[in-house]
Protein backbone atom coordinates (compact mmCIF):
# COMPACT_ATOMS: atom_id res chain seq x y z
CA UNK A 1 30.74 -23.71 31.93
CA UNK A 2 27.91 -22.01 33.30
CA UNK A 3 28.92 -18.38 31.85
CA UNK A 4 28.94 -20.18 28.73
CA UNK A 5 25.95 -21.97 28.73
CA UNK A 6 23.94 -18.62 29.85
CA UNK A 7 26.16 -17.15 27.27
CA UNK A 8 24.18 -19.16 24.91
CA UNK A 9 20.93 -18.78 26.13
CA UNK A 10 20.89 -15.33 25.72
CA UNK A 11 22.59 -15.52 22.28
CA UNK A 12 19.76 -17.99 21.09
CA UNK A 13 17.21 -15.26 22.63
CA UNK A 14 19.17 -12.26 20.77
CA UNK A 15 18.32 -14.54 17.82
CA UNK A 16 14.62 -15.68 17.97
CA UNK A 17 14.40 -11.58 18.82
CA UNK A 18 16.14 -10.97 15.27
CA UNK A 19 14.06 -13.70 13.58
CA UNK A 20 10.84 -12.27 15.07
CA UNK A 21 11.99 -8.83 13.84
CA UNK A 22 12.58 -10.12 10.02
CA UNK A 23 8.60 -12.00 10.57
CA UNK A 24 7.26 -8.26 11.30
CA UNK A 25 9.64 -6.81 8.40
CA UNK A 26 8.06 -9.33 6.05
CA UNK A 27 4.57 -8.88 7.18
CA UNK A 28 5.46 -5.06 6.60
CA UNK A 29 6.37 -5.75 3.09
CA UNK A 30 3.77 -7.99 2.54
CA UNK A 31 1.02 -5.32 3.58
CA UNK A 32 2.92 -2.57 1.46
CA UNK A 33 2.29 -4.79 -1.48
CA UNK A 34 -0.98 -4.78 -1.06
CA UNK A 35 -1.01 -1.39 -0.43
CA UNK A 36 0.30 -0.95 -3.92
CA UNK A 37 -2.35 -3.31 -5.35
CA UNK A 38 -5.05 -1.38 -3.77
CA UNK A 39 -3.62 1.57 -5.56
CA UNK A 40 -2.81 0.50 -8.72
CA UNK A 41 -6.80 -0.57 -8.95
CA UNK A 42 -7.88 2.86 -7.53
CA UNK A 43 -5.77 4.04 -10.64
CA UNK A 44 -7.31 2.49 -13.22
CA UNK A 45 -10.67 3.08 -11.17
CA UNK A 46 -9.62 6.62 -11.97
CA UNK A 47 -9.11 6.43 -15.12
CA UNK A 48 -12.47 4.21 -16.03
CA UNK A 49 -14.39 7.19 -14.37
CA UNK A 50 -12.08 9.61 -16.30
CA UNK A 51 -13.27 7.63 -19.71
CA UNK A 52 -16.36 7.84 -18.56
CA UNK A 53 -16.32 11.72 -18.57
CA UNK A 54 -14.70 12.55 -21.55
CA UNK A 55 -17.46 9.76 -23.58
CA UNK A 56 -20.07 11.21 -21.71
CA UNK A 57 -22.93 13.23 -24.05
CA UNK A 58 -24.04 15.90 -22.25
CA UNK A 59 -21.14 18.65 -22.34
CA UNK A 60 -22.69 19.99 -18.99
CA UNK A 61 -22.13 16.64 -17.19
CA UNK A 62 -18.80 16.06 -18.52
CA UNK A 63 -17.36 19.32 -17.41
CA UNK A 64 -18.78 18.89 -14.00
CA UNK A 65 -17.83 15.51 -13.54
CA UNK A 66 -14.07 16.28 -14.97
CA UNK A 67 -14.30 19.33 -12.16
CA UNK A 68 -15.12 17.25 -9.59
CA UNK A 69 -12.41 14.25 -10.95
CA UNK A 70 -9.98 17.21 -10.64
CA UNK A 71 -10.62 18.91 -7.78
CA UNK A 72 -11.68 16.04 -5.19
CA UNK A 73 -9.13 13.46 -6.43
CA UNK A 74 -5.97 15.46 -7.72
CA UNK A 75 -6.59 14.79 -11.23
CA UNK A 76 -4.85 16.69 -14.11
């Protein structure tokens, strides 16, 4: 009986472990997604300033800033 009963306990402890787990797995998932958020707006932050170069006036300005779009940020 008292095998059993400590048998328990530790099964019930084996769980909250595995239910404490799946509550870091979700906050995981949960930061991941913003993650993604953060870099889908750095995207079309990216693209705005790449807009920005090709409208801009001065041909000067607009090659250097398309340079430095390129260069610094990976742009193609």
């Amino acid at each position: 009986m008292l095998k059993q009963l400590l048998q328990t306990f530790l099964l019930l402890k084996q769980l909250l472990q595995t239910f404490l787990l799946l509550k870091q797995l979700l906050q995981t998932f949960l930061l991941l997604k913003q993650l993604l958020q953060t870099l889908l707006l750095l995207k079309q932050l990216l693209q705005t300033l790449m807009r920005v170069a090709k409208a801009t006036t001065n041909s000067y300005d607009r090659e250097l800033l398309k340079q430095l779009l390129q260069t610094n940020l990976g742009l193609q």
